[in-house]
Protein backbone atom coordinates (compact mmCIF):
# COMPACT_ATOMS: atom_id res chain seq x y z
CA UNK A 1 -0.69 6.67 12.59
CA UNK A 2 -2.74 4.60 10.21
CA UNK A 3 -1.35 1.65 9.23
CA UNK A 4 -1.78 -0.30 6.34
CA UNK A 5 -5.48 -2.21 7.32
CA UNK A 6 -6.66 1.52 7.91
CA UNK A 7 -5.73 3.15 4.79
CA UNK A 8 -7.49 0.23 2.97
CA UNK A 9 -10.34 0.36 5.08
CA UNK A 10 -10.49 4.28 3.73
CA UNK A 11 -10.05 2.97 0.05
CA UNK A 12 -12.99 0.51 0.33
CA UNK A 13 -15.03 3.33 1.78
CA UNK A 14 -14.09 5.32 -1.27
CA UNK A 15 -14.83 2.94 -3.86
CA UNK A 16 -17.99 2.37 -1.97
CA UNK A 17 -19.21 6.29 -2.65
CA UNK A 18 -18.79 5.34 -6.19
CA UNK A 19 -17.76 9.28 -7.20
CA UNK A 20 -18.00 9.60 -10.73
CA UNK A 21 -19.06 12.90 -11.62
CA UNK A 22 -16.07 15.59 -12.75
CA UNK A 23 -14.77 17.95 -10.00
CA UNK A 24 -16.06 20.82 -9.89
CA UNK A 25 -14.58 22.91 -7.50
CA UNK A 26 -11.53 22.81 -4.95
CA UNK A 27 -10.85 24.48 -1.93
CA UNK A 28 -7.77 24.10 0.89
CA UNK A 29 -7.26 25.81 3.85
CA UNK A 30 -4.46 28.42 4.54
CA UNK A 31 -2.72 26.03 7.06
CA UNK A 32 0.28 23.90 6.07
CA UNK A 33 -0.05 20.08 6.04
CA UNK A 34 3.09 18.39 6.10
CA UNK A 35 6.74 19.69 6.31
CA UNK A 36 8.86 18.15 3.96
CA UNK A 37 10.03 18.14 0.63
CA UNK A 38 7.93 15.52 -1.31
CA UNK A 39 4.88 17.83 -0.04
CA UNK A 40 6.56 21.17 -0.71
CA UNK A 41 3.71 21.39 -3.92
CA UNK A 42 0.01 19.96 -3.55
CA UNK A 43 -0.38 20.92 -7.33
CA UNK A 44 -4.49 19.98 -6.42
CA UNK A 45 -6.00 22.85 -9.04
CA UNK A 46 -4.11 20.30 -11.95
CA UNK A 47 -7.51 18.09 -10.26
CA UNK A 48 -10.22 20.61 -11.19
CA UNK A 49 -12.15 18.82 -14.57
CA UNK A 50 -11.44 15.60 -14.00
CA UNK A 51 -13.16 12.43 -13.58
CA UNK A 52 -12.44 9.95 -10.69
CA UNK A 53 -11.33 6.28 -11.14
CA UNK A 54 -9.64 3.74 -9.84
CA UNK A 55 -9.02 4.19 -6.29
CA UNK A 56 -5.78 2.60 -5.32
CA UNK A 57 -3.55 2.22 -2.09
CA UNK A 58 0.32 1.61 -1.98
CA UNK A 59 1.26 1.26 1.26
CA UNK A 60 -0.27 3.80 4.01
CA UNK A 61 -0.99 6.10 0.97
CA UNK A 62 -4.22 6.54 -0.91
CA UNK A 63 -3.44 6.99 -4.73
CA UNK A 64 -6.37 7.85 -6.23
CA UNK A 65 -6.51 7.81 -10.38
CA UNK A 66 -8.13 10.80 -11.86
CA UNK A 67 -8.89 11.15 -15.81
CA UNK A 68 -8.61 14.58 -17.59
CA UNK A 69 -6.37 15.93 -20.51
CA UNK A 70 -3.83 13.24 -19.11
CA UNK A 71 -4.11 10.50 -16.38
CA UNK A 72 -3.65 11.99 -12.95
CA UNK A 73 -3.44 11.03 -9.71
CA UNK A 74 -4.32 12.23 -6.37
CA UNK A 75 -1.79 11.12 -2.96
CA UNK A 76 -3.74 11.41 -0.03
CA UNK A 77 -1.63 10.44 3.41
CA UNK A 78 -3.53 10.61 6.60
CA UNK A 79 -0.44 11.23 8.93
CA UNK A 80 -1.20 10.81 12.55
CA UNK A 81 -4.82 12.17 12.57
CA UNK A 82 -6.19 12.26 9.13
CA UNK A 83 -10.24 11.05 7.89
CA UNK A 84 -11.26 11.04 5.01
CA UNK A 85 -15.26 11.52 4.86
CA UNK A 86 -17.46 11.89 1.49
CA UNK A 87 -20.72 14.22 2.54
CA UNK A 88 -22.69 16.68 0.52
CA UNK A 89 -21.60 20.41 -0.52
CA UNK A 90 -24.07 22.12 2.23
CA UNK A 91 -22.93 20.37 5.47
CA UNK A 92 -21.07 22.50 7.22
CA UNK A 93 -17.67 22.15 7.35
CA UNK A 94 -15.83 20.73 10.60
CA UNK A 95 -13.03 22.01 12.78
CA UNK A 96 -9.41 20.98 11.16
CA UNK A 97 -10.86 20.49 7.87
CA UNK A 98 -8.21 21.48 5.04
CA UNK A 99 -9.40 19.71 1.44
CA UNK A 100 -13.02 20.08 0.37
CA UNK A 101 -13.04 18.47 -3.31
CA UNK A 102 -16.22 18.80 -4.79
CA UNK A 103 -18.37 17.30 -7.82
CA UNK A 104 -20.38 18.34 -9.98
CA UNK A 105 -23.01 15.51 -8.00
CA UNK A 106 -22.96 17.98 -4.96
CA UNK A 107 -20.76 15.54 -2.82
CA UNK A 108 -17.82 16.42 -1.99
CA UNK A 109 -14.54 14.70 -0.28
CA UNK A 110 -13.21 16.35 2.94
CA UNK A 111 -10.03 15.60 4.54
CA UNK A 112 -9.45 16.65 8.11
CA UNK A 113 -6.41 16.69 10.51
CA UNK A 114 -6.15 17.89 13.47
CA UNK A 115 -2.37 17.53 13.82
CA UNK A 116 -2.06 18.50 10.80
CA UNK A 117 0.76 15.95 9.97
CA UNK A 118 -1.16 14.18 6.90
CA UNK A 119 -0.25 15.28 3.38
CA UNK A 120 -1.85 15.80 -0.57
CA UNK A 121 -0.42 16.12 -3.72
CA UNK A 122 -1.60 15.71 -6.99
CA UNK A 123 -0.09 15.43 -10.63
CA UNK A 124 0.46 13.17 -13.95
CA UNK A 125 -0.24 9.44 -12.55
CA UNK A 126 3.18 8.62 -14.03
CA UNK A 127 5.31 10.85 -12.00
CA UNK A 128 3.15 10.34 -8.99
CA UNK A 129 4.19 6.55 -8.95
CA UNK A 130 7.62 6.79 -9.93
CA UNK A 131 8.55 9.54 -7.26
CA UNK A 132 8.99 9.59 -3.76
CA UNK A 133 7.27 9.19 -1.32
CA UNK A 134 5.66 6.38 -3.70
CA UNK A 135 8.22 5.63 -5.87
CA UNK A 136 10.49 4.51 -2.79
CA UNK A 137 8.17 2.45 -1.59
CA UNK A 138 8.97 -1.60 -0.97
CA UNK A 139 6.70 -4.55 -1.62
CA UNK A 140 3.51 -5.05 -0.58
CA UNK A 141 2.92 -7.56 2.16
CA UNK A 142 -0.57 -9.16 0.83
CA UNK A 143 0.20 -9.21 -2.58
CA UNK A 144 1.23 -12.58 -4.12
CA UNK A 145 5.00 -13.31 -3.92
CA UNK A 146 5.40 -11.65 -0.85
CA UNK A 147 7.07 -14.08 1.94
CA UNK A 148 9.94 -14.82 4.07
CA UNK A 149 12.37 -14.88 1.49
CA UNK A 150 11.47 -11.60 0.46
CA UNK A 151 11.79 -10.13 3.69
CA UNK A 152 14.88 -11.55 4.62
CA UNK A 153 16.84 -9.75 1.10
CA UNK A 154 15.30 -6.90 2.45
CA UNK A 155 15.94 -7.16 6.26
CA UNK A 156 18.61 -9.57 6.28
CA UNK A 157 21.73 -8.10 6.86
CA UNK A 158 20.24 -4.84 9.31
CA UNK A 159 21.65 -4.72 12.77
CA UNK A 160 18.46 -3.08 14.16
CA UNK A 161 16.08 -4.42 15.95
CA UNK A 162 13.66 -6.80 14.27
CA UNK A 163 10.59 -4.43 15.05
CA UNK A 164 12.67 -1.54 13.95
CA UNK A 165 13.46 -2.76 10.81
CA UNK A 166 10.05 -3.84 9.90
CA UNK A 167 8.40 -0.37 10.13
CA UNK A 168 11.24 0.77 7.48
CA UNK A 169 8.79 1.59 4.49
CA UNK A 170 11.42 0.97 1.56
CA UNK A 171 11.48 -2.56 2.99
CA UNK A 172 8.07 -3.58 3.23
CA UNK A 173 5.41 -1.59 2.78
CA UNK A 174 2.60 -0.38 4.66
CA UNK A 175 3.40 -2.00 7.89
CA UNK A 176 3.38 0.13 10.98
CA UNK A 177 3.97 -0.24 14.55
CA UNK A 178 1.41 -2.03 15.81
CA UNK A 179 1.09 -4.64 13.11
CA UNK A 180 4.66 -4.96 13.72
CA UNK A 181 4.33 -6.22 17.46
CA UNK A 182 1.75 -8.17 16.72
CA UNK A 183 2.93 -9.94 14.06
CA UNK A 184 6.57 -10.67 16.06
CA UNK A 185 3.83 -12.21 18.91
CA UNK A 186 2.27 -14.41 16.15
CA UNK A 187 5.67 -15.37 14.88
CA UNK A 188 7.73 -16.49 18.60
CA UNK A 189 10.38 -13.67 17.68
CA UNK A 190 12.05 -11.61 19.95
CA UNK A 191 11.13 -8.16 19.35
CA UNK A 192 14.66 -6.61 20.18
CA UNK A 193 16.55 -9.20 18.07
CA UNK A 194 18.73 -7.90 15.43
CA UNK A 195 17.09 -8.54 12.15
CA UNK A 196 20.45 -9.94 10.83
CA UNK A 197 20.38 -12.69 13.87
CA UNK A 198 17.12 -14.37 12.45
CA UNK A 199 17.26 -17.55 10.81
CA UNK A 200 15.38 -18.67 7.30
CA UNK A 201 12.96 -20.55 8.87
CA UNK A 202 12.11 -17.63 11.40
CA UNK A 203 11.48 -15.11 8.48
CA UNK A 204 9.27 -17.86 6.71
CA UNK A 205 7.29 -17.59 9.76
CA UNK A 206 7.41 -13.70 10.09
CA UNK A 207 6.08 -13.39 6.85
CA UNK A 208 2.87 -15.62 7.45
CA UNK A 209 2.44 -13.62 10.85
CA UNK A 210 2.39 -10.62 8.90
CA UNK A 211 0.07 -11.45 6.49
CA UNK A 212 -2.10 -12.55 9.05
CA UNK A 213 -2.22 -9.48 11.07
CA UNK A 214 -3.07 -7.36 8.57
CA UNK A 215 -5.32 -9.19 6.66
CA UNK A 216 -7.27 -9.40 10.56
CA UNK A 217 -6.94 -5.56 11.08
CA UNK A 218 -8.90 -5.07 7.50
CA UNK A 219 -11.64 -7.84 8.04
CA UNK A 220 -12.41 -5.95 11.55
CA UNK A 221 -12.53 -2.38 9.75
CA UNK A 222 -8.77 -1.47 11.02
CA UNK A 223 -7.71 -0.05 14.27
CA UNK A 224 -8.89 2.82 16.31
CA UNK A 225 -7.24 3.80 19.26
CA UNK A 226 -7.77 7.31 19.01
CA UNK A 227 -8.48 9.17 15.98
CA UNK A 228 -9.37 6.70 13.25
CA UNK A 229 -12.33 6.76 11.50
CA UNK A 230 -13.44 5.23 7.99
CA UNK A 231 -14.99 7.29 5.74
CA UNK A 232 -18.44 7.06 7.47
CA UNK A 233 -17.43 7.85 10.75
CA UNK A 234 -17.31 4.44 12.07
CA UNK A 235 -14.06 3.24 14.47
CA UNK A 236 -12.44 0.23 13.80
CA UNK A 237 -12.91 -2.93 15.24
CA UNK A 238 -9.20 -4.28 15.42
CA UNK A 239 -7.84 -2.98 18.77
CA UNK A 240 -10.55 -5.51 20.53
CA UNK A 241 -8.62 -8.45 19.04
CA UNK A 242 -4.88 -7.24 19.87
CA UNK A 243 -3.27 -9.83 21.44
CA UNK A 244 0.03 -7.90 22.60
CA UNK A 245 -0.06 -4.30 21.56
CA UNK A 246 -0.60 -1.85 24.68
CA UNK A 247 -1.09 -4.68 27.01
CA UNK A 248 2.49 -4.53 28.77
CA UNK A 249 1.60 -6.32 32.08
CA UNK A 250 -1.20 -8.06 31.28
CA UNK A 251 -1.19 -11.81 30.86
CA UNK A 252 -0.15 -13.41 27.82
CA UNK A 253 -3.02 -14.48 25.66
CA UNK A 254 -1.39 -17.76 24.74
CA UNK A 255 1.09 -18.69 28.26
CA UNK A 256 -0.34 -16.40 30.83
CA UNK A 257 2.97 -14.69 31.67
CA UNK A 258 2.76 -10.84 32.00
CA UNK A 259 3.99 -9.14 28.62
CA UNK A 260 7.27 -7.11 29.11
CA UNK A 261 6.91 -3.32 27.46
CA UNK A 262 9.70 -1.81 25.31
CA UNK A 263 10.83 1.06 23.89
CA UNK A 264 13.23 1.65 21.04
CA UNK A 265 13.39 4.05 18.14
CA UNK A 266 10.77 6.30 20.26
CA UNK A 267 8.26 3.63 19.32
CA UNK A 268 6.65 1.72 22.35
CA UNK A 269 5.86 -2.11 22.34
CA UNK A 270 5.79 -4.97 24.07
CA UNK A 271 5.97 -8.89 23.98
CA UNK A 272 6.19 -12.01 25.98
CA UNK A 273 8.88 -13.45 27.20
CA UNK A 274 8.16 -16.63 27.47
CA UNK A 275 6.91 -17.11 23.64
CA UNK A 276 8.91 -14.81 22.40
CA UNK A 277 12.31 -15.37 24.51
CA UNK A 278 15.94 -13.89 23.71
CA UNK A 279 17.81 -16.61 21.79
CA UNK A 280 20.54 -17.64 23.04
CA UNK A 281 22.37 -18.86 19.88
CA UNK A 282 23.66 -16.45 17.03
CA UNK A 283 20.54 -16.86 14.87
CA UNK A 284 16.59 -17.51 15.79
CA UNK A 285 14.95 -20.95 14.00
């Protein structure tokens, strides 16, 4: 699923279209996006008129500002196999594609999923924001304030795993799987730790790590191991510089030893155990 250096990597590749001109026509597929109740109503015709603006991103969502009797906003969420793609009214549409804005320019914004497990909706900016899945959202890891103390009155007093409890989105937002792991290699913490177990000093440290990682994944275009794509087509860069991500038996970048896989809460991983070691006392410095 695209994380948070992939979504972004979408919103620069939005602003960089520069769409200005009013939409001018809308059209969606028959098929079903997401299943669940924040998607239960796209409300996308409340889009037809307006102007685009400011495009925004809270966590792994797009939140694109639109201006027309009343500010509006668009929520785009790629899901597992989502791209976004800007191209002109008379290409021909692709296989799996379900959103074909259009403006009055003769561009037009096309959203396709093959899986099919992405999601739209659009409505007053106001309510967009304040309700979920937005409105539930936690902080967001680069913006200023954001550190270990933060993520320890958020994570602090879980029993799951450390790498669990990092990919909860009310807790910090936009952070995904992969940044995850490699942010727990950066940091020297065990994986599999509870999150309650960790010391200050180990969140201060978890907290640079992350902001590290993902501030990599968006200089190198995000991550592609499969599907991803900006909005010109182009893969990501990011998976060329993962240091423990899908490399379980390969040597350690930093030690040499052969990285240990995992799996918990269906999610794969894996880490070294020589950097990142069990503790042996109750908390992790």
């Amino acid at each position: 699923m695209p994380e948070l250096p992939e979504v972004e990597s979408v919103r620069r590749g939005l602003i960089s279209a520069q769409l200005s001109a009013p939409v001018s026509s809308l059209w969606r597929s028959e098929f079903r996006l997401r299943i669940g109740k924040h998607w239960a109503t796209e409300n996308l015709e409340c889009l037809q008129g307006a102007v685009p603006g400011e495009v925004g991103r809270r966590g792994k969502y797009i939140v694109w500002t639109f201006h027309g009797q009343s500010e509006l906003g668009l929520v785009i969420h790629l899901g597992m196999s989502g791209r976004c793609g800007v191209t002109t009214v008379e290409q021909p549409r692709v296989l799996h594609t379900h959103l074909a804005l259009s403006f009055a320019d003769g561009r037009e914004l096309r959203l396709v999923d093959p899986r099919r497990f992405g999601g739209l909706r659009a409505g007053p900016l106001a309510e967009i924001l304040a309700s979920p899945p937005i409105g539930d959202l936690g902080p967001e890891p680069l913006d200023a304030g954001f550190s270990g103390e933060v993520l320890q009155a958020r994570l602090g007093s879980s029993a799951r795993p450390i790498r669990d409890a990092l990919l909860d989105q009310e807790a910090v937002a936009g952070l995904g799987n992969i940044y995850a792991v490699e942010a727990l290699f950066l940091a020297g913490v065990y994986p599999l730790l509870e999150a309650r177990r960790l010391h200050r000093s180990a969140w201060d440290r978890l907290a640079v790590a992350v902001i590290s990682v993902l501030r990599q994944g968006i200089e190198n275009g995000g991550t592609t191991l499969k599907d991803f794509r900006n909005v010109v087509g182009e893969v990501g860069r990011n998976q060329d510089d993962l240091k423990v991500y899908g490399r379980a038996g390969q040597p350690c970048p930093r030690c040499g030893t052969p990285l240990v896989g995992f799996v918990s809460g269906g999610r794969s991983g894996a880490y070294c155990p020589r950097d990142q070691p069990r503790p042996r006392t109750r908390l992790l410095r």
